[in-house]
Protein backbone atom coordinates (compact mmCIF):
# COMPACT_ATOMS: atom_id res chain seq x y z
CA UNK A 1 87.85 198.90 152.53
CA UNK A 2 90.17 200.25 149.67
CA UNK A 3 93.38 202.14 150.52
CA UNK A 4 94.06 203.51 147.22
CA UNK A 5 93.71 207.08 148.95
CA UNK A 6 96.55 206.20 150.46
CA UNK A 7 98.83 206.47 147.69
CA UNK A 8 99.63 210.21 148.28
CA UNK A 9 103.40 210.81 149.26
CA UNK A 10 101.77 213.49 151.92
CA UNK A 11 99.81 210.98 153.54
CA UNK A 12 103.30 207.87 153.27
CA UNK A 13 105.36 210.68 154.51
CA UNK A 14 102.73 210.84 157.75
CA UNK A 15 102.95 207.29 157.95
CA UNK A 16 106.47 207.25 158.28
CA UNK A 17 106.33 209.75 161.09
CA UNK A 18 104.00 207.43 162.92
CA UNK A 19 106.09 205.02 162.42
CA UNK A 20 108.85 206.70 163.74
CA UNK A 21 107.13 206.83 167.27
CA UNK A 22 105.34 203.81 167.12
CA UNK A 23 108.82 201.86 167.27
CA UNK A 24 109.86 198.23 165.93
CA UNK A 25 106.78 196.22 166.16
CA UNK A 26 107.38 193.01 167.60
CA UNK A 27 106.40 189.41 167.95
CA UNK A 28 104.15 187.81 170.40
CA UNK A 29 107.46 186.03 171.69
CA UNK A 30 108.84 189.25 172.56
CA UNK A 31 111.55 189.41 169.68
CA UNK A 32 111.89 191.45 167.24
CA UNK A 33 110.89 190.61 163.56
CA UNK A 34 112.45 191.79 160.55
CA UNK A 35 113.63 190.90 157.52
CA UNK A 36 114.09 192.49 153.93
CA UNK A 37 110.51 191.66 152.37
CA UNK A 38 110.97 193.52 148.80
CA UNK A 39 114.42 194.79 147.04
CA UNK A 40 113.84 198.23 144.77
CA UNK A 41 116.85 199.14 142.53
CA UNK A 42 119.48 199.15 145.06
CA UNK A 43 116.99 199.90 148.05
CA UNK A 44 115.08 198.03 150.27
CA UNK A 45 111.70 197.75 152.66
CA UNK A 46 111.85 195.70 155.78
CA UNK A 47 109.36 194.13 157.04
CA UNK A 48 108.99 196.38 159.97
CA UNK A 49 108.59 199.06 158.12
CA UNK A 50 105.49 197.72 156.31
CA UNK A 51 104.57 196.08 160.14
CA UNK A 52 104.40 199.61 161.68
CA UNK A 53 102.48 201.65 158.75
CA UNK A 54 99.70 199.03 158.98
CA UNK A 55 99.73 199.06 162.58
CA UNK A 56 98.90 202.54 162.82
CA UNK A 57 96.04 202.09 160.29
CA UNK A 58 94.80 199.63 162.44
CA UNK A 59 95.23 201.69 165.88
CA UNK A 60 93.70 204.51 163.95
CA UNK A 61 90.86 202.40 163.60
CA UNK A 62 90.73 202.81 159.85
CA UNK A 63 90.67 198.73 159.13
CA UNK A 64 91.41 195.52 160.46
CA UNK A 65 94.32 193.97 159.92
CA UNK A 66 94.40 191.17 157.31
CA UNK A 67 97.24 190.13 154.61
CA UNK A 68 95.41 192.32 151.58
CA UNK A 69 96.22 195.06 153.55
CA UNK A 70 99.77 194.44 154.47
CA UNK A 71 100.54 193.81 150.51
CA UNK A 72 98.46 196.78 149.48
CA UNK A 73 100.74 198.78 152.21
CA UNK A 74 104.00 196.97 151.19
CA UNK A 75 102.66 197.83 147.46
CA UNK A 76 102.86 201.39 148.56
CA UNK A 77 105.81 201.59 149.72
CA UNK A 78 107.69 199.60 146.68
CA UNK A 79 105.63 202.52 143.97
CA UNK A 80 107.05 205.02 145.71
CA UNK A 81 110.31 203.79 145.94
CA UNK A 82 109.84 202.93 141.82
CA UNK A 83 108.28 206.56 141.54
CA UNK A 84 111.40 207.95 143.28
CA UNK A 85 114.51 205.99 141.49
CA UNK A 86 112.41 207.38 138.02
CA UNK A 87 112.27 210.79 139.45
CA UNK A 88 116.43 210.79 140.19
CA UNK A 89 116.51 210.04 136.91
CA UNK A 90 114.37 212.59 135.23
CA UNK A 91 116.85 215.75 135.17
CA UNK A 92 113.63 218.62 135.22
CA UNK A 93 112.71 216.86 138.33
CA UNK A 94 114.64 218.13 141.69
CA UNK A 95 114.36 218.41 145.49
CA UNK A 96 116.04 221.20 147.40
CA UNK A 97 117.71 220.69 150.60
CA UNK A 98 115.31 223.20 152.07
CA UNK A 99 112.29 221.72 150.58
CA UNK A 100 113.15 218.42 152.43
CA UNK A 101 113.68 220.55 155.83
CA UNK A 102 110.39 221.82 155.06
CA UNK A 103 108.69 219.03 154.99
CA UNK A 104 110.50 217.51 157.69
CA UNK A 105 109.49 220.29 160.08
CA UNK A 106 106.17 220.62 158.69
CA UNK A 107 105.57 216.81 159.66
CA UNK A 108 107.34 217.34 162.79
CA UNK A 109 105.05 220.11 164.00
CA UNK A 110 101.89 217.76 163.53
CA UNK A 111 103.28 215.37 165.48
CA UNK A 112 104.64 217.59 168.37
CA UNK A 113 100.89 218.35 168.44
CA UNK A 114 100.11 214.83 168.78
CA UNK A 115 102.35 213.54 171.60
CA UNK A 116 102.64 216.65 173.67
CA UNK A 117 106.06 218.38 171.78
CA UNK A 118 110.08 217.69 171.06
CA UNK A 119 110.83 216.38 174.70
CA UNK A 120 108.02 213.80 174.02
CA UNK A 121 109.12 212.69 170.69
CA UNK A 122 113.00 212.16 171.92
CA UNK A 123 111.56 209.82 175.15
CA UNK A 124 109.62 207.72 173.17
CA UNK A 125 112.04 207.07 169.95
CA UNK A 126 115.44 207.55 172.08
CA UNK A 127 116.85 209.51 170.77
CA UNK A 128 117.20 213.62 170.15
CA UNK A 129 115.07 215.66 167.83
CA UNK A 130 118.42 216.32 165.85
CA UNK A 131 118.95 212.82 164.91
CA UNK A 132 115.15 212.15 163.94
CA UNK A 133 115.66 214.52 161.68
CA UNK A 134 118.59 213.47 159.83
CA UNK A 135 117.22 209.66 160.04
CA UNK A 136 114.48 211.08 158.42
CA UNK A 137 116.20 212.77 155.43
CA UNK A 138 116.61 210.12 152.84
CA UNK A 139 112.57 209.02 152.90
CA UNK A 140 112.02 212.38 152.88
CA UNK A 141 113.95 213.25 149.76
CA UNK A 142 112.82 210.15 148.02
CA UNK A 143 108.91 210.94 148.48
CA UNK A 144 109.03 214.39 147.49
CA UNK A 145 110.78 213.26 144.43
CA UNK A 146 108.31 210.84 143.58
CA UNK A 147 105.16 213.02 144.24
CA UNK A 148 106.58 215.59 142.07
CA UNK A 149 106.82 212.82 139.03
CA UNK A 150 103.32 211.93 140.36
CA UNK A 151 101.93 215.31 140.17
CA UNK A 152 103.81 215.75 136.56
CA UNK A 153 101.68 212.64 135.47
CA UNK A 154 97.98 214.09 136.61
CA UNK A 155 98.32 216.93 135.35
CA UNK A 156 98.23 215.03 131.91
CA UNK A 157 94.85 213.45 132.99
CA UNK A 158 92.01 215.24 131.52
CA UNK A 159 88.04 214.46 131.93
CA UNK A 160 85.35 215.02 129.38
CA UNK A 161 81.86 216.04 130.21
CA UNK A 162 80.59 212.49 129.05
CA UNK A 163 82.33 210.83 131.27
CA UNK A 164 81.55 212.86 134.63
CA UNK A 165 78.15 212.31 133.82
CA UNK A 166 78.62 208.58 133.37
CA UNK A 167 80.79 208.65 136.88
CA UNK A 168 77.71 210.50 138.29
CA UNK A 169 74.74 208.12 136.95
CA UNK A 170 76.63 205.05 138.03
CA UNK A 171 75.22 206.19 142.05
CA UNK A 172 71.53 205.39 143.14
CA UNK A 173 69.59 208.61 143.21
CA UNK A 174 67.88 207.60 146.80
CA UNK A 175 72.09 207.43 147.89
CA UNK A 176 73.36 210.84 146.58
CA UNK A 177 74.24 213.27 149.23
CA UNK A 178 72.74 216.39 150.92
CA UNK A 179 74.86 219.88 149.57
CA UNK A 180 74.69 222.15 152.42
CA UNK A 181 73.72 225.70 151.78
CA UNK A 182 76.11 227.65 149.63
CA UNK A 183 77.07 231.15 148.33
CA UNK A 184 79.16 232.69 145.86
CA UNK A 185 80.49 235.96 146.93
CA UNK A 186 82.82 238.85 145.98
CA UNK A 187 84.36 241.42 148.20
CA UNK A 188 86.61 244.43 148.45
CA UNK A 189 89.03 244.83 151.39
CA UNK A 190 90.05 247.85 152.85
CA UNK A 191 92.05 247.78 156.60
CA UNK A 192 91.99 250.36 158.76
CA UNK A 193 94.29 252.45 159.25
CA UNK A 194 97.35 251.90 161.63
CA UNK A 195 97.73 254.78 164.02
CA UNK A 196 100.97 256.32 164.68
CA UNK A 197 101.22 254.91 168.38
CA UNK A 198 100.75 251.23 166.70
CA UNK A 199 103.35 252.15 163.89
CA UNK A 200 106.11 253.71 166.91
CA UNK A 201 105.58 250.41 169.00
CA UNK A 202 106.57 248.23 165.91
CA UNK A 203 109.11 250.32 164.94
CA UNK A 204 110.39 250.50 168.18
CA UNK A 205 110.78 246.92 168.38
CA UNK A 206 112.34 245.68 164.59
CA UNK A 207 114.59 248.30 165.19
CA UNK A 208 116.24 246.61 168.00
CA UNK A 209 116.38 243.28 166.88
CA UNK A 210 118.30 244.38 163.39
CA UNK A 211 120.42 246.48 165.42
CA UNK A 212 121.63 243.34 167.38
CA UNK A 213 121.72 241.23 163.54
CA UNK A 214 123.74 244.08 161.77
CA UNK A 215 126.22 244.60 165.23
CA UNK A 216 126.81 240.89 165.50
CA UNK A 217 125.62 240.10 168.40
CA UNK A 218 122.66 237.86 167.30
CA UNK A 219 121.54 236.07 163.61
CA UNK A 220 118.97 237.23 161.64
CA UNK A 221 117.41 233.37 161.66
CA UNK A 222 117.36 233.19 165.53
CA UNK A 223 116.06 236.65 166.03
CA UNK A 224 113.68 235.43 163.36
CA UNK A 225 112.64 232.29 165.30
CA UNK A 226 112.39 234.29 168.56
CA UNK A 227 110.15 237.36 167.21
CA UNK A 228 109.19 237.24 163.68
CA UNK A 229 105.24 237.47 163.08
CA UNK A 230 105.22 235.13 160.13
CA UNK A 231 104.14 232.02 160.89
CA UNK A 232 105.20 230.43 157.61
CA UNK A 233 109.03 231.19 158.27
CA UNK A 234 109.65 231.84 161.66
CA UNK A 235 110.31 227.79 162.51
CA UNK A 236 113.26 228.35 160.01
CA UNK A 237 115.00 231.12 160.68
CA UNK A 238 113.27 233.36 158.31
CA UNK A 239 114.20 231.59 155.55
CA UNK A 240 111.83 231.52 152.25
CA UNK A 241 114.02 229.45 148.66
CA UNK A 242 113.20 230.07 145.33
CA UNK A 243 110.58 232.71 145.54
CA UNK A 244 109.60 234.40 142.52
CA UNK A 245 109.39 238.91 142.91
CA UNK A 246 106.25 238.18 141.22
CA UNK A 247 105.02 236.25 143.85
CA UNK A 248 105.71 239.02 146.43
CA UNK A 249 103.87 242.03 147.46
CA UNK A 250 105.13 244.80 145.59
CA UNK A 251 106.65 246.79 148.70
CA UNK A 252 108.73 243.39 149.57
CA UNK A 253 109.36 242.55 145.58
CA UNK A 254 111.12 246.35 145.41
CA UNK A 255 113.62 245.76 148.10
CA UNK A 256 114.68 241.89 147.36
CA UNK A 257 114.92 242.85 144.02
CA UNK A 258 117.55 245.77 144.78
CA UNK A 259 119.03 245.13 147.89
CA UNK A 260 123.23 243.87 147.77
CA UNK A 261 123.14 240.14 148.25
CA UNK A 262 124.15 239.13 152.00
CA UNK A 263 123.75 242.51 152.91
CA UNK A 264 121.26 243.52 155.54
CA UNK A 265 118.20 245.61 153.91
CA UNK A 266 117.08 248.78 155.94
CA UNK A 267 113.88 248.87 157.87
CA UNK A 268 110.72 248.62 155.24
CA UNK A 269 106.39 248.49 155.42
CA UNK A 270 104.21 246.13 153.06
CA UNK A 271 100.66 244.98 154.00
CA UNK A 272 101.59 242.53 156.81
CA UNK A 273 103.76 245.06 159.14
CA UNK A 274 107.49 246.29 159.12
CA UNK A 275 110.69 243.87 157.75
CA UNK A 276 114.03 244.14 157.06
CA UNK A 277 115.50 241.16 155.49
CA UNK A 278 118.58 240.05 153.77
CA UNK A 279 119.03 238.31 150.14
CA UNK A 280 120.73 235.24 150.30
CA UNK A 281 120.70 234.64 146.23
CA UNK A 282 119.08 236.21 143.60
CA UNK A 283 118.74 234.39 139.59
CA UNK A 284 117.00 236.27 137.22
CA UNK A 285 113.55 237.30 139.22
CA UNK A 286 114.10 234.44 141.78
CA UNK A 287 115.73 235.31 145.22
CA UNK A 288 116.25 233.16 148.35
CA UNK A 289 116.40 234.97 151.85
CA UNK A 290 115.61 235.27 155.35
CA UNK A 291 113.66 237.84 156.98
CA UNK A 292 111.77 239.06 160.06
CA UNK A 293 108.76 240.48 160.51
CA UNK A 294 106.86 242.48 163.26
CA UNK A 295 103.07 243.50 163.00
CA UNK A 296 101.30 246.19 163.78
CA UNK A 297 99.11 246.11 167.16
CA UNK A 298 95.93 246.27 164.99
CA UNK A 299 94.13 246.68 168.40
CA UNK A 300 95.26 250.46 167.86
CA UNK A 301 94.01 250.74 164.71
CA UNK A 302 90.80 253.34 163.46
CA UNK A 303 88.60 252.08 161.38
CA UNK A 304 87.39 255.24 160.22
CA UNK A 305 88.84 255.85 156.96
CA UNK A 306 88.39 252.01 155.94
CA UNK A 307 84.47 252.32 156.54
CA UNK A 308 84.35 255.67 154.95
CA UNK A 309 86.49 254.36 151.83
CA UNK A 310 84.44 251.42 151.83
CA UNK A 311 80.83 253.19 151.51
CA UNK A 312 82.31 255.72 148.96
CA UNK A 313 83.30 252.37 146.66
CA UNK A 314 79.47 251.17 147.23
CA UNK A 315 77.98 254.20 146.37
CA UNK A 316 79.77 254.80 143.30
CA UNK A 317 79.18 251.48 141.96
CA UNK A 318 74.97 251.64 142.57
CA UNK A 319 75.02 255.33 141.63
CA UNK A 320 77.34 255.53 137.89
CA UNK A 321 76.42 251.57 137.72
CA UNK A 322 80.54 250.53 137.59
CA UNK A 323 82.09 247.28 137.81
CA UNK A 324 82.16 245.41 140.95
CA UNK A 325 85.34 243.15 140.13
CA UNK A 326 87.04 246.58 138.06
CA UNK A 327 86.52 248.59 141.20
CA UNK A 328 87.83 245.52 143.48
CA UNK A 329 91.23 245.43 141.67
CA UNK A 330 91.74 249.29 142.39
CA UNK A 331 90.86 249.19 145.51
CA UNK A 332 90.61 246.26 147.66
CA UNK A 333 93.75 245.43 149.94
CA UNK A 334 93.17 241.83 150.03
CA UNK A 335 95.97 240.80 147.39
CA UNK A 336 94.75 237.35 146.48
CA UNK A 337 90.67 238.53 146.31
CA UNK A 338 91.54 241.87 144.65
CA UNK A 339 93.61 239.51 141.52
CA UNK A 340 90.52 237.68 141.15
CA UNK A 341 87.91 240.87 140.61
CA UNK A 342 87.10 240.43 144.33
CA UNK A 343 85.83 236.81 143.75
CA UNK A 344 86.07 234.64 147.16
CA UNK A 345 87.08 231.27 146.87
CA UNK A 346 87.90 228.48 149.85
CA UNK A 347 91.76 228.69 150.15
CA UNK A 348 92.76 224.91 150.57
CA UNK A 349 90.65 223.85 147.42
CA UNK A 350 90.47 227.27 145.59
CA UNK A 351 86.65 226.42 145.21
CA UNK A 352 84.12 229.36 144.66
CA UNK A 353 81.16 227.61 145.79
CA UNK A 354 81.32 228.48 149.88
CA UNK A 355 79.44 226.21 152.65
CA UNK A 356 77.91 229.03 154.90
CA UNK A 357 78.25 226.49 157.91
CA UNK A 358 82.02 226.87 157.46
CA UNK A 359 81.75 230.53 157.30
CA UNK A 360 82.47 232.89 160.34
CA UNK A 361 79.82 234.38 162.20
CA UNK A 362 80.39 238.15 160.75
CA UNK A 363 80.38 236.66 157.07
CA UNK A 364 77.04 234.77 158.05
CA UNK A 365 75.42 238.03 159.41
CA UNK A 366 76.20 240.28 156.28
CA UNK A 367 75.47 237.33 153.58
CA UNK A 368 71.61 236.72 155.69
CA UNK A 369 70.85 240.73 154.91
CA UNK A 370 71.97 240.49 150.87
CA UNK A 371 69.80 239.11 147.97
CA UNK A 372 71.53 237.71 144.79
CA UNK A 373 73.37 240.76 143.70
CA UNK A 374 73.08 243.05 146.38
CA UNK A 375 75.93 245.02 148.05
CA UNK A 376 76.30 244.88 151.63
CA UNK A 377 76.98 247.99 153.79
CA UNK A 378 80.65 248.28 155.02
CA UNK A 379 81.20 245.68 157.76
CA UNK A 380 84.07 244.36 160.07
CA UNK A 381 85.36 240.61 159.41
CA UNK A 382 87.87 238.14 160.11
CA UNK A 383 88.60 237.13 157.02
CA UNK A 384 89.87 233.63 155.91
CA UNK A 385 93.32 234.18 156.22
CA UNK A 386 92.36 235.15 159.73
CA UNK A 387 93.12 238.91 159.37
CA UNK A 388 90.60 241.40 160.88
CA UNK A 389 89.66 243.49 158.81
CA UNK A 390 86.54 245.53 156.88
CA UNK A 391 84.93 244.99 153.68
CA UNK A 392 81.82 245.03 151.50
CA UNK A 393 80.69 241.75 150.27
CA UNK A 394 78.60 241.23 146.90
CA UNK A 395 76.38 238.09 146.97
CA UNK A 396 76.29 236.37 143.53
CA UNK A 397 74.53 233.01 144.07
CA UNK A 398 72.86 231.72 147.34
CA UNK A 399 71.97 228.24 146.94
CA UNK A 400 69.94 226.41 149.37
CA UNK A 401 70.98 223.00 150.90
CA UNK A 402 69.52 220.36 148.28
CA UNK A 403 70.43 216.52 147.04
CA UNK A 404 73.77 216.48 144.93
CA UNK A 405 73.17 216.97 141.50
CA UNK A 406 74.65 217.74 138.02
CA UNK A 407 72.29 220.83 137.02
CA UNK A 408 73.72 222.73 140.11
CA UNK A 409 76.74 220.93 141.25
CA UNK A 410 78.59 220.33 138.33
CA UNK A 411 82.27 221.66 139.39
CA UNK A 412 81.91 219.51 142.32
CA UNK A 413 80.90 216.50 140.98
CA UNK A 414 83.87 217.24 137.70
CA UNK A 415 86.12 217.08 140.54
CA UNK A 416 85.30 214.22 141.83
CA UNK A 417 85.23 212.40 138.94
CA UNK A 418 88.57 213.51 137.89
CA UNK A 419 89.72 212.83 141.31
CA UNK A 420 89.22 208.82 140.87
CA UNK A 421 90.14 209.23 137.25
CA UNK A 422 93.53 210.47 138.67
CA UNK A 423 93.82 207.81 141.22
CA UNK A 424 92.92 204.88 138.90
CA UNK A 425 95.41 206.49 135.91
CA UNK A 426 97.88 207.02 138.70
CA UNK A 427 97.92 202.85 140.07
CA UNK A 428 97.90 201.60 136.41
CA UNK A 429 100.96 204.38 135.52
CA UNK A 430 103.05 203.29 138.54
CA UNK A 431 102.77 199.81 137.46
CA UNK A 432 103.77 200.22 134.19
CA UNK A 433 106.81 202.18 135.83
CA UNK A 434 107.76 199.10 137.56
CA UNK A 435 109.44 197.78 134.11
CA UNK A 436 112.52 200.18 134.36
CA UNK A 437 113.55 199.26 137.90
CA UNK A 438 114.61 195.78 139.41
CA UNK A 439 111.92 194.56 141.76
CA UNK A 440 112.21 191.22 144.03
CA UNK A 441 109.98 190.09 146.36
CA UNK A 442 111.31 188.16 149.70
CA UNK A 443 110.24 186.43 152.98
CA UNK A 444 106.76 187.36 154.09
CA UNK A 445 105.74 189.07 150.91
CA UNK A 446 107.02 186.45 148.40
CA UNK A 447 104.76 183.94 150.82
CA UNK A 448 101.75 185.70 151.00
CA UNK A 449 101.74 186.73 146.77
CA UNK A 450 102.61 182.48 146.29
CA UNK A 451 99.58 181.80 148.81
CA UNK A 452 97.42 184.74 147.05
């Protein structure tokens, strides 16, 4: 079994966390071993650190332990480190302190989900969630640093159409896989409408907790911890670095863009509920600051004038014969879907090409009523950012489960084939990195390269 997967700083970075819990590993005589095994620049990799990556392959049940392994691992480790003293060179290349706290409590969520939360994680490493954390810095910082030089380098790597197809003949026909039925859809958004009880309630509530910020009596980032709705900021205080106006909802964009750095911003609505924030620092069109959010009970909400909006959109485009993805940029509320004409693609991979299995059951019972091209009548949905909300869906291919192939599955298949491109351009690269930075081998894995 290969490990060249493995290579990713996201997945080294996970390792590292299960190392962190799994602890020294030690002999069979009860003592620990370690020693320096491989010196990088002016850093090094112990043995145990090697030791405890492979052990949690091996308890993950991913291989069996043999020596290949524990070089391929230690081989890892030492192109990262390589990766990382090139990256601290490279002056376009930089880390953020708050990208490295990002990570860090990104990783440390996963694994509070893993071993039962914080309490769990200080009994079995010893020590308090505080210090994990600032043991954990340094790695940190170094593998972000390298997989931002890594992710410089692929996006150099380029495939042609000959050689997909000659990645994609190399397989036995009899051993390609089965695609699972698949759709291409569009869609326009419309929510309903927040009632004024709904509005009050959140009102109401944001109003007290910026009272208590502006009066001193709390923070902005612990009332945001305590009560904001926003999942991706509310673990840190509120706090969102280097974020582009662009990249904002216009109702947000208007007041970080105006309002007095470290000053408190009144009370204001976008799509996602009512915020007040404050701007931390603002360069050009790029601002860093905290804020809180509360939502609006959507429970409360009539759907009335969605549905009604939503029909009058349909009928207009079957009766006058008007654009689908024209009308969806007017008028859908779904910001990322309304950009695209409407188009629907999978959010981790940004592919169009759907699996119906992995669809929810409301898009499954409007997308079984549709033929290619058909409109669906206005319908309630959970959409895939997990919103509820209403919609009208366009189908624009429905293709049925069938054995991979090029004439229909030729995106896929591209991807793939630039995927292993990547990860075979990516090994040779990080050798040929391995000339600008002093490398020696000791103790186990000088023994095991003179016995290999």
């Amino acid at each position: 079994m290969t490990f060249s997967a493995l290579r990713t700083s996201s997945t080294l970075l996970s390792l590292l966390l299960l190392l962190i819990v799994a602890g020294p590993v030690r002999a069979q005589s009860g003592g620990v071993v370690d020693e320096i095994v491989a010196v990088v620049g002016n850093d090094i990799v112990l043995r145990s650190e090697v030791d405890g990556i492979v052990y949690n392959i091996v308890q993950q049940g991913q291989a069996q332990y043999s020596d290949g392994l524990w070089l391929e691992m230690l081989d890892q480790m030492v192109d990262q480190k390589v990766m990382a003293i090139v990256a601290e060179r490279d002056t376009n290349i930089t880390v953020t302190d708050s990208q490295v706290d990002q990570s860090i409590d990104g990783r440390i969520e996963q694994l509070q989900r893993q071993v039962g939360g914080v309490s769990e994680i200080e009994r079995i490493y010893g020590k308090p969630i505080v210090q994990i954390r600032a043991d954990l810095r340094r790695d940190f910082r170094s593998q972000l640093l390298a997989q931002q030089l890594q992710q410089q380098h692929m996006r150099s790597i380029r495939i042609t159409p000959t050689e997909v197809r000659a990645w994609f003949h190399q397989f036995p026909t009899d051993s390609l896989p089965t695609v699972p039925e698949s759709v291409r859809l569009s869609h326009i958004v419309r929510h309903p409408e927040i009632t004024d009880a709904a509005r009050d309630e959140a009102m109401e509530i944001i109003s007290t907790i910026r009272e208590s910020v502006v009066s001193g009596d709390a923070t902005i980032e612990e009332m945001a911890r305590q009560f904001s709705d926003d999942p991706g900021s509310a673990g840190r205080g509120g706090h969102y670095e280097g974020t582009r106006l662009s990249d904002l909802v216009a109702e947000f964009a208007a007041v970080a863009a105006r309002s007095p750095v470290g000053e408190y911003s009144q009370i204001f609505e976008s799509p996602f509920g009512l915020h007040f924030l404050r701007v931390n620092q603002r360069r050009g069109d790029v601002v860093d600051y905290n804020h809180v959010l509360i939502e609006f009970d959507r429970s409360k909400a009539d759907p009335a004038p969605a549905i009604e909006f939503l029909q009058a959109v349909k009928d207009s485009i079957e009766t006058y014969d008007l654009s689908f993805e024209v009308m969806a940029r007017r008028h859908s509320e779904e910001q990322q879907t309304s950009m695209l004409g409407g188009r629907v693609v999978d959010l981790r991979t940004g592919e169009r090409q759907l699996y119906l299995e992995m669809l929810g059951p409301d898009w499954r019972r409007t997308i079984q009523q549709l033929e290619v091209g058909e409109i669906s009548e206005p319908t309630r949905v959970q959409l895939l950012t997990g919103q509820s909300s209403y919609h009208i869906v366009k189908l624009r291919e429905h293709t049925a489960a069938h054995r991979l192939s090029l004439d229909t599955d030729y995106e896929r298949i591209e991807q793939l084939a630039l995927q292993e491109k990547q990860q075979r351009e990516l090994q040779r690269w990080a050798r040929s990195l391995r000339d600008q930075v002093h490398i020696k081998m000791r103790g186990k894995a000088r023994d095991l390269i003179a016995r290999n």
